[in-house]
C-alpha atoms as a PDB file:
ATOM      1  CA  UNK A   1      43.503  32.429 128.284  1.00  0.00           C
ATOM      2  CA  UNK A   2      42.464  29.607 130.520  1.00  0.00           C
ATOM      3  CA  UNK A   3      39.653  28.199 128.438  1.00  0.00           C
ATOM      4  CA  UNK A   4      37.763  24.506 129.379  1.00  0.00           C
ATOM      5  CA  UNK A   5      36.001  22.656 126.891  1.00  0.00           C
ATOM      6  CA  UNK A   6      31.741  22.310 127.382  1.00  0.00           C
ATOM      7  CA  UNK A   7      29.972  19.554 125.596  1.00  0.00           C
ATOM      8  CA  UNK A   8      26.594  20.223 125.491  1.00  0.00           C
ATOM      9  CA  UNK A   9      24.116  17.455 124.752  1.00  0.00           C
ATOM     10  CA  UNK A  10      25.806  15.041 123.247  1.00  0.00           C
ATOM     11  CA  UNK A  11      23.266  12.183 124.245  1.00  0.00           C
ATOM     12  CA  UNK A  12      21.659   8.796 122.804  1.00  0.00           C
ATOM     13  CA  UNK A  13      18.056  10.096 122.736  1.00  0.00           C
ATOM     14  CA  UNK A  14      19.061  12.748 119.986  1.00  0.00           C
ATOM     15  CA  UNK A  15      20.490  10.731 117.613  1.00  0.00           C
ATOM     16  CA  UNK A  16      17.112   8.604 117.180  1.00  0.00           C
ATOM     17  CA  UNK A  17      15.016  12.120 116.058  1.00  0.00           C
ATOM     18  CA  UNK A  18      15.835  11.497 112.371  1.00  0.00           C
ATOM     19  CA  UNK A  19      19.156  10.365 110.365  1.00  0.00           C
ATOM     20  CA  UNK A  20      19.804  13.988 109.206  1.00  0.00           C
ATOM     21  CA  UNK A  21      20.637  14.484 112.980  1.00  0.00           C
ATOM     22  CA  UNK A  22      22.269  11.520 113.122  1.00  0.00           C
ATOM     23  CA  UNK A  23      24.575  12.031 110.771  1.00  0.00           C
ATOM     24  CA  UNK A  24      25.266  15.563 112.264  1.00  0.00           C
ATOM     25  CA  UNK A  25      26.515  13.964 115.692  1.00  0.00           C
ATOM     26  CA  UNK A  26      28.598  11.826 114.540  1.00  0.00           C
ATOM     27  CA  UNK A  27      30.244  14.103 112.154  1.00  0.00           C
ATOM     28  CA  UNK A  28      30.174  16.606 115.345  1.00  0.00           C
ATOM     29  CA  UNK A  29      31.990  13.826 117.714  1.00  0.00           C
ATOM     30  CA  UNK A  30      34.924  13.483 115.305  1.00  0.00           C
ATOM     31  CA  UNK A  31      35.748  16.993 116.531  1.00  0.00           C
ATOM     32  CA  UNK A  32      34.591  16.701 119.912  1.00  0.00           C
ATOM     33  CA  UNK A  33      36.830  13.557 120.706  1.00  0.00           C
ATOM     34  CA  UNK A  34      40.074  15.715 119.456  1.00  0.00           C
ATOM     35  CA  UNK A  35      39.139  18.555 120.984  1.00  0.00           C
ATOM     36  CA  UNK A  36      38.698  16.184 123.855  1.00  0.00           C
ATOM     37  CA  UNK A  37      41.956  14.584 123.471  1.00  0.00           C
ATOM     38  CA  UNK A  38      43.798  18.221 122.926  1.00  0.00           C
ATOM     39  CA  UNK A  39      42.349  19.389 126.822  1.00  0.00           C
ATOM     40  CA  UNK A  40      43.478  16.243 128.475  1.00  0.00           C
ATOM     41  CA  UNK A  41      47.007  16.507 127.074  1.00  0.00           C
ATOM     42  CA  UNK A  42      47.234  20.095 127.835  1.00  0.00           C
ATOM     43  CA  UNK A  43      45.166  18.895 131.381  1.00  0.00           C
ATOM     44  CA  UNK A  44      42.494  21.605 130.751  1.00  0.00           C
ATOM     45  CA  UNK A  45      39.036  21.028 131.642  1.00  0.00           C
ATOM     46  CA  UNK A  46      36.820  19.190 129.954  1.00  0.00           C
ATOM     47  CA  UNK A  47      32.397  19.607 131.116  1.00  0.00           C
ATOM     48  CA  UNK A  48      30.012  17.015 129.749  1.00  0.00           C
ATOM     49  CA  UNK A  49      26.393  19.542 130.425  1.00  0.00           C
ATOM     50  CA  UNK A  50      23.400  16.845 129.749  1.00  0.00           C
ATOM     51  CA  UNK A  51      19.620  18.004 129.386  1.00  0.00           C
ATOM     52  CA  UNK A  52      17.195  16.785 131.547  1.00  0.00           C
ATOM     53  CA  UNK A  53      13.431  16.726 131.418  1.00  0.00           C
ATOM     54  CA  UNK A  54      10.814  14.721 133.015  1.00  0.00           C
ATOM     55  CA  UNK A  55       8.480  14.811 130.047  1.00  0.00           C
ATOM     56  CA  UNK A  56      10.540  13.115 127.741  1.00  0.00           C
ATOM     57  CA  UNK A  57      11.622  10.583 129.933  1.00  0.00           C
ATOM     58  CA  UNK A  58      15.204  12.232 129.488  1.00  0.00           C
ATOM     59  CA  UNK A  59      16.571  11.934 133.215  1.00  0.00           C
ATOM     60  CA  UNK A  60      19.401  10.448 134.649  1.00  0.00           C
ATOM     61  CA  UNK A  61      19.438   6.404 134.406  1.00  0.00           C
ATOM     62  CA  UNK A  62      17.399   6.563 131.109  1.00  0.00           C
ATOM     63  CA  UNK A  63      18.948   5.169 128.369  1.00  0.00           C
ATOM     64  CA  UNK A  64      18.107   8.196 126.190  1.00  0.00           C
ATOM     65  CA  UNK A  65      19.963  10.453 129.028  1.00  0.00           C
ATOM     66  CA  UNK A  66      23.196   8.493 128.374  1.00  0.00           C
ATOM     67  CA  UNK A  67      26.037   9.544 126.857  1.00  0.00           C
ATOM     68  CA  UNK A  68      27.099   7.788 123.486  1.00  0.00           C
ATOM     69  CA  UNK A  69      29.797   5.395 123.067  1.00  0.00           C
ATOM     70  CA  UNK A  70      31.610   6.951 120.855  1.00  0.00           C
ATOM     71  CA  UNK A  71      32.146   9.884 122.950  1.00  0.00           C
ATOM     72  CA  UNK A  72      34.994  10.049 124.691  1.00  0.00           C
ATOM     73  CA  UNK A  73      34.239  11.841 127.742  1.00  0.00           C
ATOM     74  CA  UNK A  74      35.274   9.837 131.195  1.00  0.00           C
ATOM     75  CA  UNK A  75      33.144   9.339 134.452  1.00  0.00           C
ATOM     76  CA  UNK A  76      35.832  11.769 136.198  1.00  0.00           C
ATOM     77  CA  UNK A  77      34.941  14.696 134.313  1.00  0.00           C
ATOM     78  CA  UNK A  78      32.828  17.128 135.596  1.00  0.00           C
ATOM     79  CA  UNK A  79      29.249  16.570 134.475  1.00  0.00           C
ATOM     80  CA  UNK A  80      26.348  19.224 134.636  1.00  0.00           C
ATOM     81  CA  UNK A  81      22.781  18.664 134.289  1.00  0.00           C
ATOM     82  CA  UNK A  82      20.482  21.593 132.539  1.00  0.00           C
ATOM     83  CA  UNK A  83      16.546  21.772 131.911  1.00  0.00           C
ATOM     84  CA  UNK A  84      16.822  25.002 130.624  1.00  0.00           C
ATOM     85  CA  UNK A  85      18.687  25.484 126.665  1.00  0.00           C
ATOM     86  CA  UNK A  86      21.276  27.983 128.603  1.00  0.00           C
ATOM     87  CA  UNK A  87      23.576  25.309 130.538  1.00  0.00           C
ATOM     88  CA  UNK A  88      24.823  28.364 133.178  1.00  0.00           C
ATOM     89  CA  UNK A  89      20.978  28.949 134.477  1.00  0.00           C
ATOM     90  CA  UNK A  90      20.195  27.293 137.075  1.00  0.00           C
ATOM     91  CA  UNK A  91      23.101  25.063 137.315  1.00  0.00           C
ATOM     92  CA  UNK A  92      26.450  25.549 139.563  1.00  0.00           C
ATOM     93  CA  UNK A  93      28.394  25.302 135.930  1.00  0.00           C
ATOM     94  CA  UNK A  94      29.772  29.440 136.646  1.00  0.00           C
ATOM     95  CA  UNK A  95      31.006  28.797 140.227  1.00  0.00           C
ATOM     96  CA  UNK A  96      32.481  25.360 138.594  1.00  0.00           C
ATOM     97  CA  UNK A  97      33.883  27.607 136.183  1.00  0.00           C
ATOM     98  CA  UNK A  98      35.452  30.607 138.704  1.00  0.00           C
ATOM     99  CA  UNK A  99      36.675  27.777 141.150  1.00  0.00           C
ATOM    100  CA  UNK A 100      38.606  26.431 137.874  1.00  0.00           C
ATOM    101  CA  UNK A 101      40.056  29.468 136.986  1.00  0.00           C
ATOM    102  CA  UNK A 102      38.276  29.487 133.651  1.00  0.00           C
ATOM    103  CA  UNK A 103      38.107  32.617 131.576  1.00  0.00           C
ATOM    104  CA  UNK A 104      37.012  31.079 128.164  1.00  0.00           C
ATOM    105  CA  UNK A 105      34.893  28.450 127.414  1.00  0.00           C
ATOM    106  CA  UNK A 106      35.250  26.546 123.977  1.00  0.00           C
ATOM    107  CA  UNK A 107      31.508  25.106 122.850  1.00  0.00           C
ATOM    108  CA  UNK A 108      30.916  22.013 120.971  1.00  0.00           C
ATOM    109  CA  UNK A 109      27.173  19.895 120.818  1.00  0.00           C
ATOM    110  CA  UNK A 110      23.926  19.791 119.961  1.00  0.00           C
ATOM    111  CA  UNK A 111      21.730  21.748 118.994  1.00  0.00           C
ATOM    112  CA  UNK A 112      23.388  24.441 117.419  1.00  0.00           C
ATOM    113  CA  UNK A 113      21.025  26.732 117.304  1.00  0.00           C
ATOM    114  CA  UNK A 114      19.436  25.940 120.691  1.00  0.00           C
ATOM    115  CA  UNK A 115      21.257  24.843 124.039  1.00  0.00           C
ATOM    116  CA  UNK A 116      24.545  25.535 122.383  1.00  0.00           C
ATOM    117  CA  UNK A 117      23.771  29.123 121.378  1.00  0.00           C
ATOM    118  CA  UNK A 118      21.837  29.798 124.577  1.00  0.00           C
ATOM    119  CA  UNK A 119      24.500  28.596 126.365  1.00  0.00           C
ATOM    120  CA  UNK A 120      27.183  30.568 124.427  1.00  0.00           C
ATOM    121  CA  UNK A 121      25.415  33.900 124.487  1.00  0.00           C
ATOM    122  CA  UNK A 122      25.052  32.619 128.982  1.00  0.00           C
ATOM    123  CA  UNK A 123      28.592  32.740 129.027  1.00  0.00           C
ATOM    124  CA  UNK A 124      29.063  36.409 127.832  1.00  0.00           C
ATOM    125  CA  UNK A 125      26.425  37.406 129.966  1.00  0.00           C
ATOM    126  CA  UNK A 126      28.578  35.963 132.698  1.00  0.00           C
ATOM    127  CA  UNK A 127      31.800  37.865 131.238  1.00  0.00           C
ATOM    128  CA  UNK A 128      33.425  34.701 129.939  1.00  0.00           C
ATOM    129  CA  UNK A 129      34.628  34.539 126.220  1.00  0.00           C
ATOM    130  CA  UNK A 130      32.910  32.330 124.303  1.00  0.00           C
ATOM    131  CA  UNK A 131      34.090  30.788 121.045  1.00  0.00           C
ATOM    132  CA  UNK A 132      32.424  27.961 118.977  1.00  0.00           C
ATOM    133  CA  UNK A 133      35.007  24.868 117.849  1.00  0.00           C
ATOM    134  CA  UNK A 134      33.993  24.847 114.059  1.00  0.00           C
ATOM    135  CA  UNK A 135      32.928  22.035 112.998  1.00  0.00           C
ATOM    136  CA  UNK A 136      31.872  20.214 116.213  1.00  0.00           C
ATOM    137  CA  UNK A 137      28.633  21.625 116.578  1.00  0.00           C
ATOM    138  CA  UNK A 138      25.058  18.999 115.143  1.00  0.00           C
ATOM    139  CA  UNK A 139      21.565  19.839 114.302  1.00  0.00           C
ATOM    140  CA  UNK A 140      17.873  18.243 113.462  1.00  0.00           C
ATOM    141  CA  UNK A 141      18.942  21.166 110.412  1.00  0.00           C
ATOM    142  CA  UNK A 142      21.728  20.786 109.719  1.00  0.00           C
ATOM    143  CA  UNK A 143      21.787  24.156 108.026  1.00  0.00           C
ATOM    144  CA  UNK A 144      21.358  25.604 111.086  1.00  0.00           C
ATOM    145  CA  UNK A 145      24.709  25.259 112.284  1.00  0.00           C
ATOM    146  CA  UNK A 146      26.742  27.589 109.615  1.00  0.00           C
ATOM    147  CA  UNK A 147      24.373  30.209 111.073  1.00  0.00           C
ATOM    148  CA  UNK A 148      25.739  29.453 114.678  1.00  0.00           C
ATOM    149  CA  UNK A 149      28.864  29.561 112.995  1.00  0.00           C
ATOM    150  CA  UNK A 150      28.237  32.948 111.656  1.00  0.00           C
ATOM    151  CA  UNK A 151      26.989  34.775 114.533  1.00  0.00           C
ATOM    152  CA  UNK A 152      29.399  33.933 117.023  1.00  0.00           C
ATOM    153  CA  UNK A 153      33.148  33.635 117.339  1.00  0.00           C
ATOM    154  CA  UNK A 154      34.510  30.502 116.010  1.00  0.00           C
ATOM    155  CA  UNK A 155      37.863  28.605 116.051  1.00  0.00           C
ATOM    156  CA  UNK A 156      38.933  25.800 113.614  1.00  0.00           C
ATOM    157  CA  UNK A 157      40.700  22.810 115.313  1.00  0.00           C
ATOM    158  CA  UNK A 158      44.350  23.858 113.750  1.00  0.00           C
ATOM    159  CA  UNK A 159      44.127  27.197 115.791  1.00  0.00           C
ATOM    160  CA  UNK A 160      42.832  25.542 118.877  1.00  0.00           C
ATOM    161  CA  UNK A 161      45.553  23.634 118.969  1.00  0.00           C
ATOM    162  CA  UNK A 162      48.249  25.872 118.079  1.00  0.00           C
ATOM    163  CA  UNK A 163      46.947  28.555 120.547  1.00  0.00           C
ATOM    164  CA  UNK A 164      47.103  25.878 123.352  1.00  0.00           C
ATOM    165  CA  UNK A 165      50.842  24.998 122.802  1.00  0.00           C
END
């Protein structure tokens, strides 16, 4: 397995939609930072993907765009922009991917049930494994996410980490 770690939309303008959602990211970034942490010590890839649209103002040098602080992803990471939910269309993430060796891609973010599942079911169309890091996944429904969770294949932190040593 030579898996790198996608964070999908992890941005300021989401936490303002309501504190339900707020409460989801940061929950969600407790996971994402170790997960985070876990890559850089094994020195696996880690891909910040950010959504971008014109209508709502969420484009580069925004404020909404940026990333939060409390995320711990570094301006030497590789960083994708989307405007579509799935983060490979459109985007040069696959030949990132395939010039990274990367067979698996482990998916944390927001929303559940929207860019992160589009994305995830991208990946298998693009023969990659997909698995969802339980836990670090947020929602405007928060309810949302143990269907992700359900659908998909999913990996607590613990086995993460223990499959990486």
């Amino acid at each position: 397995m030579h898996p790198a770690l996608l964070v999908i939309d992890v941005q300021k303008a989401f936490f303002e939609i309501n504190p339900a959602t707020t409460q989801s990211l940061n929950a969600a970034i407790e996971y994402i930072n170790a997960a985070i942490a876990l890559f850089r010590e094994k020195q696996l890839p880690v891909i910040c993907i950010q959504h971008s649209d014109e209508g709502d103002n969420l484009v580069p040098g925004a404020a909404g765009f940026d990333l939060p602080e409390a995320l711990k992803v570094l301006p030497t990471d590789l960083h994708i922009t989307k405007t579509y939910g799935n983060a490979f269309n459109k985007t040069p993430l696959l030949e990132e991917l395939c010039a990274l060796g990367v067979d698996t891609v482990i998916l944390t973010g927001f929303c559940a049930e929207f860019c992160v599942l589009s994305t995830c079911r991208g990946a298998e169309d693009v023969d990659l494994k997909a698995i969802i890091l339980r836990g670090a996944l947020a929602s405007v429904t928060p309810e949302h996410i143990a269907f992700v969770e359900a659908i998909n294949e999913v990996i607590s932190f613990g086995a993460l980490r223990a499959i990486l040593e």
